[in-house]
C-alpha atoms as a PDB file:
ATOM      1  CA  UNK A   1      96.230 109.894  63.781  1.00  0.00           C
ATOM      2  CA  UNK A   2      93.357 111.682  61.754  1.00  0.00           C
ATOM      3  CA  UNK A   3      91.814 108.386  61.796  1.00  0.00           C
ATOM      4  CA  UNK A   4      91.466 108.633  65.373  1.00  0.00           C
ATOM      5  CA  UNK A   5      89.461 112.065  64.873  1.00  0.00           C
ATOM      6  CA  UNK A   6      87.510 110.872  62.307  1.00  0.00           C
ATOM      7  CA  UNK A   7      86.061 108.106  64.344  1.00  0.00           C
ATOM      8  CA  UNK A   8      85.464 109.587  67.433  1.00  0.00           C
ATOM      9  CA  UNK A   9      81.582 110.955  66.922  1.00  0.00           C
ATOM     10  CA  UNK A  10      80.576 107.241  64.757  1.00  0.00           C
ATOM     11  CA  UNK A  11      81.937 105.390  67.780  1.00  0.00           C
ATOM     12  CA  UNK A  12      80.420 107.786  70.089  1.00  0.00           C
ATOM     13  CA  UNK A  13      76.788 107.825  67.984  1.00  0.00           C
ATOM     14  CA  UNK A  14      74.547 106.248  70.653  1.00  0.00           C
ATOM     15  CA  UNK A  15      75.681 108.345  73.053  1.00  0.00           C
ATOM     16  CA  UNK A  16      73.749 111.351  71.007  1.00  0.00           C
ATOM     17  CA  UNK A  17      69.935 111.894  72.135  1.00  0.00           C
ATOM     18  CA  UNK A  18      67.469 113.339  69.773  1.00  0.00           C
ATOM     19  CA  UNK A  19      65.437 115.406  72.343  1.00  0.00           C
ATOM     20  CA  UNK A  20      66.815 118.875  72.839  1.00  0.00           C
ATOM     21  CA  UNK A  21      68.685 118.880  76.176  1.00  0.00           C
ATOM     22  CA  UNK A  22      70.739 122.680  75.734  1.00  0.00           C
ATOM     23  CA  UNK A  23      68.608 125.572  75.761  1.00  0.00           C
ATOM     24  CA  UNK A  24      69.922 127.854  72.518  1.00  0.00           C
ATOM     25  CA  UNK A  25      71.835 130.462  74.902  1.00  0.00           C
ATOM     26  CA  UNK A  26      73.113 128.168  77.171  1.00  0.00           C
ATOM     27  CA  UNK A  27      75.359 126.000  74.428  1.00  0.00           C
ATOM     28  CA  UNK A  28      78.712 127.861  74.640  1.00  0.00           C
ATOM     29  CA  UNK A  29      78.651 127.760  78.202  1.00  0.00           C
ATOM     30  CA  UNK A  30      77.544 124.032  78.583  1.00  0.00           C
ATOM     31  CA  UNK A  31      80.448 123.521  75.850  1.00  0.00           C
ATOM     32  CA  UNK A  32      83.192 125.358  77.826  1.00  0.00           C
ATOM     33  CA  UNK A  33      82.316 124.295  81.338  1.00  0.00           C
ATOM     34  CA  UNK A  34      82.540 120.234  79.968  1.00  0.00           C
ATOM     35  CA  UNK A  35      85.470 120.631  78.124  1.00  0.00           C
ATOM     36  CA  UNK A  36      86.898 122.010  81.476  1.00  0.00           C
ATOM     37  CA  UNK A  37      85.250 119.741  83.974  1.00  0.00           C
ATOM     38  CA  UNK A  38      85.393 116.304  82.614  1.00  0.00           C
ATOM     39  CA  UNK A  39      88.689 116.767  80.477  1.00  0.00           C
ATOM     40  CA  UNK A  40      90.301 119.820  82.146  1.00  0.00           C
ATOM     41  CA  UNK A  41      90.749 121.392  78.670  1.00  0.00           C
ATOM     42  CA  UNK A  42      89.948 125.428  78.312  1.00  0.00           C
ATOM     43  CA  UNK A  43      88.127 126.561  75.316  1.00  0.00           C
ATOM     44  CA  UNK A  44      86.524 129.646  73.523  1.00  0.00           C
ATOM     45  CA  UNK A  45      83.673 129.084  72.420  1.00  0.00           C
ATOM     46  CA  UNK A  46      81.877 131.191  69.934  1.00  0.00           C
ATOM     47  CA  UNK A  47      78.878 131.552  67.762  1.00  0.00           C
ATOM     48  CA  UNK A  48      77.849 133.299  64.182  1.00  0.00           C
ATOM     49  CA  UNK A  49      75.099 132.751  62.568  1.00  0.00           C
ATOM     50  CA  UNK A  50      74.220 129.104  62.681  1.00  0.00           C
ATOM     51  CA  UNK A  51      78.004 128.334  62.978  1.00  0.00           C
ATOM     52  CA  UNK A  52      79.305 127.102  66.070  1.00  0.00           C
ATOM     53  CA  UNK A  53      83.138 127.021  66.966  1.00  0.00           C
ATOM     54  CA  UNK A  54      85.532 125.745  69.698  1.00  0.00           C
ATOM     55  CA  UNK A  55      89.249 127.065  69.430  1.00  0.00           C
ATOM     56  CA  UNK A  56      91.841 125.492  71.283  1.00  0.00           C
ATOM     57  CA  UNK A  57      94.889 127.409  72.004  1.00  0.00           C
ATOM     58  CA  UNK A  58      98.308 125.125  72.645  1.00  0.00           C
ATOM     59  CA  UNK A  59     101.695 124.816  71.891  1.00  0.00           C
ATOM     60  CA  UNK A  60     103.615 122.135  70.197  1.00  0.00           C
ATOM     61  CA  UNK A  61     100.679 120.641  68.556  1.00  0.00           C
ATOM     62  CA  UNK A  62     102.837 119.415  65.766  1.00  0.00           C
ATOM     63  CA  UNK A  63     105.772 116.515  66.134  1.00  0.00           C
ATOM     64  CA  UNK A  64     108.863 117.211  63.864  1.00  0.00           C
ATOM     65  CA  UNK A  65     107.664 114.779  61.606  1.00  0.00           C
ATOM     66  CA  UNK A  66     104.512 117.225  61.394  1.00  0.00           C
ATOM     67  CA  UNK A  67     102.176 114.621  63.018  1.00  0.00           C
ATOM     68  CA  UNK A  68     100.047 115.785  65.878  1.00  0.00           C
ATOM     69  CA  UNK A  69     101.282 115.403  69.600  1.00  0.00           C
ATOM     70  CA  UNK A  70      99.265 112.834  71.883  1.00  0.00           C
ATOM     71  CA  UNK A  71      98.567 116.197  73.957  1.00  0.00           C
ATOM     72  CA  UNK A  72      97.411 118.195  71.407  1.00  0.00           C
ATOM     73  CA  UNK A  73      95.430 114.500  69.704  1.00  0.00           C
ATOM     74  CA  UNK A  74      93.904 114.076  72.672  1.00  0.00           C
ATOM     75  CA  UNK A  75      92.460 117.466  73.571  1.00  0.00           C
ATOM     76  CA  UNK A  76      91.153 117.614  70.012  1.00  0.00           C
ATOM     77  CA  UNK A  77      89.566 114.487  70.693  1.00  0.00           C
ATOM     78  CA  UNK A  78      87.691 115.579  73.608  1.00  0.00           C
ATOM     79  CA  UNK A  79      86.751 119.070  72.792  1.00  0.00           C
ATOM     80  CA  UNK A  80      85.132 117.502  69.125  1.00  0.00           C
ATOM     81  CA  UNK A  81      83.294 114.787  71.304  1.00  0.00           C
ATOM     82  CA  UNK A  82      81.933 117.441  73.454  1.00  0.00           C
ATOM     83  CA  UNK A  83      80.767 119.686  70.815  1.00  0.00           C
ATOM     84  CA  UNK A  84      79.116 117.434  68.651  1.00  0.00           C
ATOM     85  CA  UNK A  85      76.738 115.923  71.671  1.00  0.00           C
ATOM     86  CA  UNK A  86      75.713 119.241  72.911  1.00  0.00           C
ATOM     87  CA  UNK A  87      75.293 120.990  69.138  1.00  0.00           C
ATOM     88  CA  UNK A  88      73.142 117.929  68.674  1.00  0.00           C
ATOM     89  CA  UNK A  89      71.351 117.948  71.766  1.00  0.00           C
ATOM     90  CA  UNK A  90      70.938 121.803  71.478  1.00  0.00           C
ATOM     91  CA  UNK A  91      67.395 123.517  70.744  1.00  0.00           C
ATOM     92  CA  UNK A  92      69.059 125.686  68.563  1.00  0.00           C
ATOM     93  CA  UNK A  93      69.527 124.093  64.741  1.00  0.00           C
ATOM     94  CA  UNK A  94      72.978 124.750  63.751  1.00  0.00           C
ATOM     95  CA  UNK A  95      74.330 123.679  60.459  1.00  0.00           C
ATOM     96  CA  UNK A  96      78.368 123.399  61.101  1.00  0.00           C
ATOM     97  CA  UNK A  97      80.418 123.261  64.101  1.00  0.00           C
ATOM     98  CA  UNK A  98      84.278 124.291  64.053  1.00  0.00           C
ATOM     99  CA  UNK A  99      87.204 122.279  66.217  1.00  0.00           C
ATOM    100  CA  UNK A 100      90.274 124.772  65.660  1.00  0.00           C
ATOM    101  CA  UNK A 101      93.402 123.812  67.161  1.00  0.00           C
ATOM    102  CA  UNK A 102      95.596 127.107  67.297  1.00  0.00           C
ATOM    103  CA  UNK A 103      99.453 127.364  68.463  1.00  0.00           C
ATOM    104  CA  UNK A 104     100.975 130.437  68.035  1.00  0.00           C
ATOM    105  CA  UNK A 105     103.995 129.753  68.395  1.00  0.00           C
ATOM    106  CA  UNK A 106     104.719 127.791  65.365  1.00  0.00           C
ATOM    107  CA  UNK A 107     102.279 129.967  63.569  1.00  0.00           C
ATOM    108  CA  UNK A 108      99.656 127.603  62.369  1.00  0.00           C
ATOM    109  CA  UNK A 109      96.349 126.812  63.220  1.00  0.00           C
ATOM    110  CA  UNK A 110      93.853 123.325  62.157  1.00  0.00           C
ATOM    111  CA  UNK A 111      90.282 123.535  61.736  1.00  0.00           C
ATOM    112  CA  UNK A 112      88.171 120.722  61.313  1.00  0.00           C
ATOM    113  CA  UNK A 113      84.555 121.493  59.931  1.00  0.00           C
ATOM    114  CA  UNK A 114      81.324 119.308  60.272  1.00  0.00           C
ATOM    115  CA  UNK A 115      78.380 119.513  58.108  1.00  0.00           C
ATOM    116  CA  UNK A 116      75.533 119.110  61.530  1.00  0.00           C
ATOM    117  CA  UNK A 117      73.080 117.176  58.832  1.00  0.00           C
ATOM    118  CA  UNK A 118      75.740 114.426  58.231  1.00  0.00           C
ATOM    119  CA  UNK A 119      75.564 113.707  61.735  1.00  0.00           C
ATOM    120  CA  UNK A 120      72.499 112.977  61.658  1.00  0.00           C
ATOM    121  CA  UNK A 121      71.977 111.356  58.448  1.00  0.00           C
ATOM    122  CA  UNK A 122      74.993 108.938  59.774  1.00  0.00           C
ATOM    123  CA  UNK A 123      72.575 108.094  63.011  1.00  0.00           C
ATOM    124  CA  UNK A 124      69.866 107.367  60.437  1.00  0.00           C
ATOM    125  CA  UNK A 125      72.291 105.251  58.422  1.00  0.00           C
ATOM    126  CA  UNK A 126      71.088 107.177  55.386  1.00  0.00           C
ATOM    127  CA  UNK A 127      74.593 107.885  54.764  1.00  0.00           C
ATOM    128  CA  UNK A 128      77.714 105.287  54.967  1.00  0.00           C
ATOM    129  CA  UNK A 129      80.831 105.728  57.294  1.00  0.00           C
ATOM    130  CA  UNK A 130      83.423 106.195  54.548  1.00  0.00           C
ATOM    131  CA  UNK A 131      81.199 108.812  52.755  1.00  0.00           C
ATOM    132  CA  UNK A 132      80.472 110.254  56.386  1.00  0.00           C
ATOM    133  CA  UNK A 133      84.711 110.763  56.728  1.00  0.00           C
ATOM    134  CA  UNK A 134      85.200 112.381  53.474  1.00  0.00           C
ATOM    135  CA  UNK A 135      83.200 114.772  54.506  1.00  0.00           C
ATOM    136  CA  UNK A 136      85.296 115.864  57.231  1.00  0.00           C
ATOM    137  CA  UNK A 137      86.513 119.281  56.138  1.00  0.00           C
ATOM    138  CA  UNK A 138      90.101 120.168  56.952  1.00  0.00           C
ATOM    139  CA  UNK A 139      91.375 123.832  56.970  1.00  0.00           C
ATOM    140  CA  UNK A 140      95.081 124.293  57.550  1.00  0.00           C
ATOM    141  CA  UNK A 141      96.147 128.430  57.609  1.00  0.00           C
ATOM    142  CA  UNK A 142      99.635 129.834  58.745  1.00  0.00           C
ATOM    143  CA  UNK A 143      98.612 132.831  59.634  1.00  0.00           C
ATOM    144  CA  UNK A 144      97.033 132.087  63.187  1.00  0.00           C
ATOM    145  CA  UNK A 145      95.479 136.102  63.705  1.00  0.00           C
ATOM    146  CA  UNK A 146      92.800 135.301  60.754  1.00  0.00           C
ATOM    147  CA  UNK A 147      91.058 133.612  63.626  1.00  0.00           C
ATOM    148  CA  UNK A 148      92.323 134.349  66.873  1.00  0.00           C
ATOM    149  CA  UNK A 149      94.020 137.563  68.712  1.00  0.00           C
ATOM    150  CA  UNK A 150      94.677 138.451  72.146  1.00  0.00           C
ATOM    151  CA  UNK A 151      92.796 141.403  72.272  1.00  0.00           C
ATOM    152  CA  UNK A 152      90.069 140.296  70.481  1.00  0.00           C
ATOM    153  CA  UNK A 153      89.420 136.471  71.411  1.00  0.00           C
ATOM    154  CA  UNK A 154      87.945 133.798  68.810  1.00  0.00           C
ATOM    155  CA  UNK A 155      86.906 135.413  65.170  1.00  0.00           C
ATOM    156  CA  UNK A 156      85.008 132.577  64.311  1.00  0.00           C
ATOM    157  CA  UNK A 157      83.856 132.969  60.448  1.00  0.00           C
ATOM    158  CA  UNK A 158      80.121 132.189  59.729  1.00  0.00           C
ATOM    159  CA  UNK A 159      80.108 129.263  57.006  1.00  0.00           C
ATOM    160  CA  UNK A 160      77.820 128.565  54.175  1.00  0.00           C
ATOM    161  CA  UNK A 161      76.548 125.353  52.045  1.00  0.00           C
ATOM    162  CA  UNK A 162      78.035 127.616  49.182  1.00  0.00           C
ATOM    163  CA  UNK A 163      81.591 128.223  51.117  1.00  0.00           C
ATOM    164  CA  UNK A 164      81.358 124.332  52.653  1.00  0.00           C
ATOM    165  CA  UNK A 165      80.926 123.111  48.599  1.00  0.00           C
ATOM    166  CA  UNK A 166      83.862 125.742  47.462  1.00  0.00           C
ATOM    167  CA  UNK A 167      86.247 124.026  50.036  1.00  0.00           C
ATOM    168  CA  UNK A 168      85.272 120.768  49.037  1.00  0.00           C
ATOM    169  CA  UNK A 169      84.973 120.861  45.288  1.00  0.00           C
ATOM    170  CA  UNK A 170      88.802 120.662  45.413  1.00  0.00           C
ATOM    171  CA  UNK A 171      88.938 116.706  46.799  1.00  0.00           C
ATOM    172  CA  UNK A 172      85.411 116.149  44.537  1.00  0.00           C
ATOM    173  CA  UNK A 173      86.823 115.766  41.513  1.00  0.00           C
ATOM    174  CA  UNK A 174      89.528 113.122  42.812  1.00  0.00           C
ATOM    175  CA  UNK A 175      86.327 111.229  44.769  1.00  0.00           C
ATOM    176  CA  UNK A 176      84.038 111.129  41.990  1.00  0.00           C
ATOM    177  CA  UNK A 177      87.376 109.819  39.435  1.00  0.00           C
ATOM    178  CA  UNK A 178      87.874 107.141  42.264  1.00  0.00           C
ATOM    179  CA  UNK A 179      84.628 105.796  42.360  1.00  0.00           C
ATOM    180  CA  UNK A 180      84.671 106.134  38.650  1.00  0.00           C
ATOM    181  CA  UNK A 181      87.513 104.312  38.592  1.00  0.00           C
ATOM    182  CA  UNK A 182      85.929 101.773  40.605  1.00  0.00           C
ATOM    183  CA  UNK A 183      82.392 101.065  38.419  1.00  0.00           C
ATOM    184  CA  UNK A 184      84.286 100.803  35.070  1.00  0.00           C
ATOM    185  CA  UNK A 185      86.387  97.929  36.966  1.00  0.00           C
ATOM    186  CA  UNK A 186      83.723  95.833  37.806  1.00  0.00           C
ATOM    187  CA  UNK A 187      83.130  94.189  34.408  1.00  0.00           C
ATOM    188  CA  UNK A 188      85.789  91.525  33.632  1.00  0.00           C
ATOM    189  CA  UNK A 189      85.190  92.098  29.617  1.00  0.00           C
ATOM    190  CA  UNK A 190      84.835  95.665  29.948  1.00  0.00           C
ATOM    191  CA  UNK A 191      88.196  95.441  31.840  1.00  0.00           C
ATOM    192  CA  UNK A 192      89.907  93.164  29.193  1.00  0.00           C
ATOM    193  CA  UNK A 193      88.686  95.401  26.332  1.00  0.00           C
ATOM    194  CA  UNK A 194      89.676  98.430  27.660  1.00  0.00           C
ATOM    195  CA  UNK A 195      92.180  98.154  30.462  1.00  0.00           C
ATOM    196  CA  UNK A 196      92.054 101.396  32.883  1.00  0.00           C
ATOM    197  CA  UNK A 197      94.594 101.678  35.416  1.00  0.00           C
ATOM    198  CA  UNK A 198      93.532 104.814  36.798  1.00  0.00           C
ATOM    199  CA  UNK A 199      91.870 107.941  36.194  1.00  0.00           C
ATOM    200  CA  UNK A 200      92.669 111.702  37.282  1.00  0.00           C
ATOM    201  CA  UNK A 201      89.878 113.730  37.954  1.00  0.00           C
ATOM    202  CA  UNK A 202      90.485 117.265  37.696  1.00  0.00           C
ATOM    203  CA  UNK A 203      88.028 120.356  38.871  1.00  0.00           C
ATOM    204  CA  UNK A 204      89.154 123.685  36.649  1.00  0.00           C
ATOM    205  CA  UNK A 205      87.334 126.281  37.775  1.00  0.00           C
ATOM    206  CA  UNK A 206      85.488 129.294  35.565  1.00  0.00           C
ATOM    207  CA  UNK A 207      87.852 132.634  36.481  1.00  0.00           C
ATOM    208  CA  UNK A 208      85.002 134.303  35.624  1.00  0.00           C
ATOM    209  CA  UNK A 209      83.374 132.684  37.696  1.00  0.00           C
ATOM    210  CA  UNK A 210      84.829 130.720  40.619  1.00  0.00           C
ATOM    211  CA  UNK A 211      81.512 129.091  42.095  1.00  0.00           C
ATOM    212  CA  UNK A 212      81.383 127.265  38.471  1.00  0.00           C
ATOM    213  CA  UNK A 213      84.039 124.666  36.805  1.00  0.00           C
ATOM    214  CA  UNK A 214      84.397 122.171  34.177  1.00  0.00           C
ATOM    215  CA  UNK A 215      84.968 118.393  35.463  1.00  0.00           C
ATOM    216  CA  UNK A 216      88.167 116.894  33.501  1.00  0.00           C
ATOM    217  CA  UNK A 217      88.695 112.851  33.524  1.00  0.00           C
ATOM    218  CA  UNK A 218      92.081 111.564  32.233  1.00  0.00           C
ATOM    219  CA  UNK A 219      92.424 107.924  31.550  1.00  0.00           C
ATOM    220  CA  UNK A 220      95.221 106.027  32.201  1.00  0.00           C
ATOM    221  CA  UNK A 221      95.914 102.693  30.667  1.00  0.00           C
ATOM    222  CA  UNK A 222      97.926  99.463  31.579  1.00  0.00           C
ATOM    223  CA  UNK A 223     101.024  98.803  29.253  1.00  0.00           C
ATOM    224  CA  UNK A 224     101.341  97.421  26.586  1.00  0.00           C
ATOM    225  CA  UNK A 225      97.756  99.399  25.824  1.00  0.00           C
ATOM    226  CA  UNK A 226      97.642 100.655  22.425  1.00  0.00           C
ATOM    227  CA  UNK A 227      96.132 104.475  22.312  1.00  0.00           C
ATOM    228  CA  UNK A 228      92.605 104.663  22.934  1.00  0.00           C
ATOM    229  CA  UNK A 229      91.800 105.672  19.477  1.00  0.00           C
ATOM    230  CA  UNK A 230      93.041 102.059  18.107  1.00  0.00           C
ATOM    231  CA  UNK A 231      90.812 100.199  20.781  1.00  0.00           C
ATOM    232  CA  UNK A 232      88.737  98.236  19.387  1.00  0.00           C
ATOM    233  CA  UNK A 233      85.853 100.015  16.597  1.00  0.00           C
ATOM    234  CA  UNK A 234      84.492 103.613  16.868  1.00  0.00           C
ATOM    235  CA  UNK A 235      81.486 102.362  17.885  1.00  0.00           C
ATOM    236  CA  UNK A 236      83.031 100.637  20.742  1.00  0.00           C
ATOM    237  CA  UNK A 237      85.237 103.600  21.581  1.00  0.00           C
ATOM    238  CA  UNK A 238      81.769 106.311  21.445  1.00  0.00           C
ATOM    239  CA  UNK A 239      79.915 103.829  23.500  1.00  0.00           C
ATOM    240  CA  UNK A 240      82.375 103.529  26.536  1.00  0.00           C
ATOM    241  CA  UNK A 241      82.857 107.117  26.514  1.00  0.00           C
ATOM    242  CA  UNK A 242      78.964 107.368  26.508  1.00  0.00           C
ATOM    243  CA  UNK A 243      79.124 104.656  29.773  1.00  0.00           C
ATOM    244  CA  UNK A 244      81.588 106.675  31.518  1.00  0.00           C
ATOM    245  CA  UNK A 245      79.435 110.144  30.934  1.00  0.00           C
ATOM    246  CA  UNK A 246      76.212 108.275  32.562  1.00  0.00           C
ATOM    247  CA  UNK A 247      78.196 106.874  35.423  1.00  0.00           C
ATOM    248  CA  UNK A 248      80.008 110.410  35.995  1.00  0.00           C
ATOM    249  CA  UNK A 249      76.290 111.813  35.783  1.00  0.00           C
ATOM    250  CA  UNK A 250      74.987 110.057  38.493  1.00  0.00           C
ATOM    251  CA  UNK A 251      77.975 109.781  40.603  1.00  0.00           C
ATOM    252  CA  UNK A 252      77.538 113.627  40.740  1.00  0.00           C
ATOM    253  CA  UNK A 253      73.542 113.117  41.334  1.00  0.00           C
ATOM    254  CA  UNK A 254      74.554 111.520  44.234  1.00  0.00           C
ATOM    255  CA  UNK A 255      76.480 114.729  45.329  1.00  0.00           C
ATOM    256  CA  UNK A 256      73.572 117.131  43.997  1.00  0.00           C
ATOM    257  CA  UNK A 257      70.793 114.859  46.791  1.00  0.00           C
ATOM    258  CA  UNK A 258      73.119 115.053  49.636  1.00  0.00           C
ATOM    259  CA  UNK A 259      74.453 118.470  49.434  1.00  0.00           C
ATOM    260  CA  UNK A 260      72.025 120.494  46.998  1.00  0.00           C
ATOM    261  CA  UNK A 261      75.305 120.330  44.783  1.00  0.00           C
ATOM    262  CA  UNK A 262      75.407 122.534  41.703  1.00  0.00           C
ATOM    263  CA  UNK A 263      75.814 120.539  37.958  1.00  0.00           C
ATOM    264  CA  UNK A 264      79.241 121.006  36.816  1.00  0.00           C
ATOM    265  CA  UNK A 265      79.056 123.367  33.730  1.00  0.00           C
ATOM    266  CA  UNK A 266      81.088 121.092  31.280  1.00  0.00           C
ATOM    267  CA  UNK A 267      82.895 117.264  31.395  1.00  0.00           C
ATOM    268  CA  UNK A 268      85.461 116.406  29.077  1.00  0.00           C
ATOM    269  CA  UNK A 269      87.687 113.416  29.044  1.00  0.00           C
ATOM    270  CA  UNK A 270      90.896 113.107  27.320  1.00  0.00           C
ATOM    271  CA  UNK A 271      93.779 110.406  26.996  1.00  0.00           C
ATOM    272  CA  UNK A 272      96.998 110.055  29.146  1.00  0.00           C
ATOM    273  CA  UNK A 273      98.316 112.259  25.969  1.00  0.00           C
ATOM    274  CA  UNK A 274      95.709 115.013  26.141  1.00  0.00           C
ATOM    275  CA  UNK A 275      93.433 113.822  23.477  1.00  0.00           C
ATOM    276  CA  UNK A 276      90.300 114.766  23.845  1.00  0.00           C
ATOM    277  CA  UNK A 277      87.774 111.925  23.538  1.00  0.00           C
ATOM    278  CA  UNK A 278      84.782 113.876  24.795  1.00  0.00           C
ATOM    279  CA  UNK A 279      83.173 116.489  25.928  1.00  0.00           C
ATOM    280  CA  UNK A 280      79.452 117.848  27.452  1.00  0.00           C
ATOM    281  CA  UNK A 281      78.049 120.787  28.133  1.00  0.00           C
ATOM    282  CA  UNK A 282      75.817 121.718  30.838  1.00  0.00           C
ATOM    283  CA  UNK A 283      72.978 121.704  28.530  1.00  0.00           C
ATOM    284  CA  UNK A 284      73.774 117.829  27.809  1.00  0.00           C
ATOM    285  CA  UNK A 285      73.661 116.686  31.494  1.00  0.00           C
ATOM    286  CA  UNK A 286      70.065 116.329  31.044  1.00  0.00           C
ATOM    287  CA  UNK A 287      70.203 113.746  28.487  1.00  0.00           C
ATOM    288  CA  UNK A 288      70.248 109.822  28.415  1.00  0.00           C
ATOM    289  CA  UNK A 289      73.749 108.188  27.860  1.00  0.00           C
ATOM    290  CA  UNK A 290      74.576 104.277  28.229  1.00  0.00           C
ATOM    291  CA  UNK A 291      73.475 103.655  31.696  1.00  0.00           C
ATOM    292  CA  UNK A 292      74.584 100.874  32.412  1.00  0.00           C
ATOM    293  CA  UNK A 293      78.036  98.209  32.027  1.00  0.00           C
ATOM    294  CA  UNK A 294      75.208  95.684  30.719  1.00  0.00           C
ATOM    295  CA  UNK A 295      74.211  97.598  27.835  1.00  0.00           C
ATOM    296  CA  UNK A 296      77.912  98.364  26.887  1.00  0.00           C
ATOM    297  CA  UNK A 297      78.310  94.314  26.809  1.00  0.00           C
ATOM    298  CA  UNK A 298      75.503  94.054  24.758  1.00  0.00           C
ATOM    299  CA  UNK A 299      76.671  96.332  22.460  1.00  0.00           C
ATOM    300  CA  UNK A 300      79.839  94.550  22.197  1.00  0.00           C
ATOM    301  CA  UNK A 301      78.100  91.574  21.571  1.00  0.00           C
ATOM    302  CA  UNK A 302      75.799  93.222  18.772  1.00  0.00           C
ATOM    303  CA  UNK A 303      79.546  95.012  17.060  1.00  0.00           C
ATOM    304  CA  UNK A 304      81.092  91.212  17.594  1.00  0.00           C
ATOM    305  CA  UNK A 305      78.542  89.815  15.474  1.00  0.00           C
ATOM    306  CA  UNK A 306      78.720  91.995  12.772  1.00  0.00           C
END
């Protein structure tokens, strides 16, 4: 069913103009009076700072098997549509707009936050689909008054890059170890020699510091794998570890040009038993490693032929 939500502003792309059609203090009225007159569905709409929101207030959202009803699927459906094409269209430049589907009732409310720039960078196909759905940021609370009261109406909160990054350094580390997981696959000798089925990425953050963390990558091995430390030679061994630190480097580089994202302050990687095979500091994210599976397989070549 999420699939549903996360398609419904790529399938609806050329339907988004570039001029400026909303005037900046007409948007939460243009947003309310469409969600009402072409889908009959009442919203508050609100705005903070260059945060835009649309709350949707229902019962029975959820099934019993804690899926979302058709109803509430629907109305979600329509009230993102509409909110993307007018924040887009709007004179104003907004950086995230907020769906929030609230029933008090059951005591739990769904948010569903949108970066405005990857939008746009989707419509300029600087950015791919399946990158373009992770982004989708998804905000479940039980406590429905954090956001909405009778008396009060919509509390929207005002988000940040910095708050947008907190939320979603908590799925990075699982995204970057899957595409890690991916690039280390992709060489049939690499694969033979040392044969990953899977690795956990972790994010542990600084309690000093929460805005900082260390980026932890477990490998996991087929059976009958001996340990990693009898894998070949040392050499061998330092220079994989070395391949994965350069992929894991720019993997994150990729992160840093999209979302201005902050170097992680340490990597280590350690065995399915917790041994540790590696680690960098901050300071050494600036340095070369083995950049690419080629060079690895020439360096197994040049260790064969000794």
């Amino acid at each position: 069913m999420i699939s549903r939500l996360l398609l419904i502003t790529v399938l609806c792309l050329p339907l988004f103009g570039c001029k400026a059609s909303y005037p900046t203090g007409g948007v939460e009225d243009t947003i309310r009076e469409l969600c009402e007159k072409e889908y009959g569905v009442a919203v508050q709409v609100t705005t903070r700072g260059r945060t835009i929101g649309a709350l949707v207030v229902m019962e029975d959202i959820l099934l019993s098997d804690l899926t979302f009803s058709d109803q509430a699927l629907n109305k979600l459906e329509d009230v993102m549509l509409t909110t993307s094409r007018v924040t887009l269209s709007s004179e104003f430049d907004y950086d995230f707009f907020v769906v929030t589907i609230l029933d008090a009732t059951a005591g739990i409310q769904i948010s569903f936050v949108r970066y405005v720039q990857d939008i746009k960078r989707l419509i300029m196909d600087d950015i791919s689909r399946s990158d373009y759905f992770q982004r989708l940021l998804i905000e479940v609370e039980l406590n429905t008054q954090t956001i909405y009261d009778p008396s009060e109406g919509y509390k929207l909160k005002e988000y940040k890059m910095s708050d947008f990054l907190a939320a979603r350094r908590k799925t990075l580390a699982k995204e970057i170890s899957a595409r890690l997981l991916a690039y280390m696959q992709m060489s049939i000798i690499v694969g033979h020699i040392f044969p990953i089925s899977g690795i956990r990425g972790e994010y542990l953050p600084n309690q000093q510091n929460p805005q900082e963390g260390k980026l932890k990558m477990t490998l996991q091995f087929y059976p009958p794998a001996p340990d990693f430390q009898s894998i070949g030679t040392a050499k061998l061994r330092e220079d994989f570890v070395k391949l994965m630190y350069s992929t894991i480097k720019k993997i994150i580089q990729q992160y840093e040009l999209k979302y201005a994202f902050k170097q992680f302050s340490g990597l280590t990687i350690v065995d399915e038993k917790g041994t540790e095979l590696a680690h960098y500091d901050q300071s050494e994210f600036s340095k070369g490693g083995m950049d690419t599976l080629m060079d690895l397989i020439r360096t197994i070549k040049k260790d064969r032929g000794k």
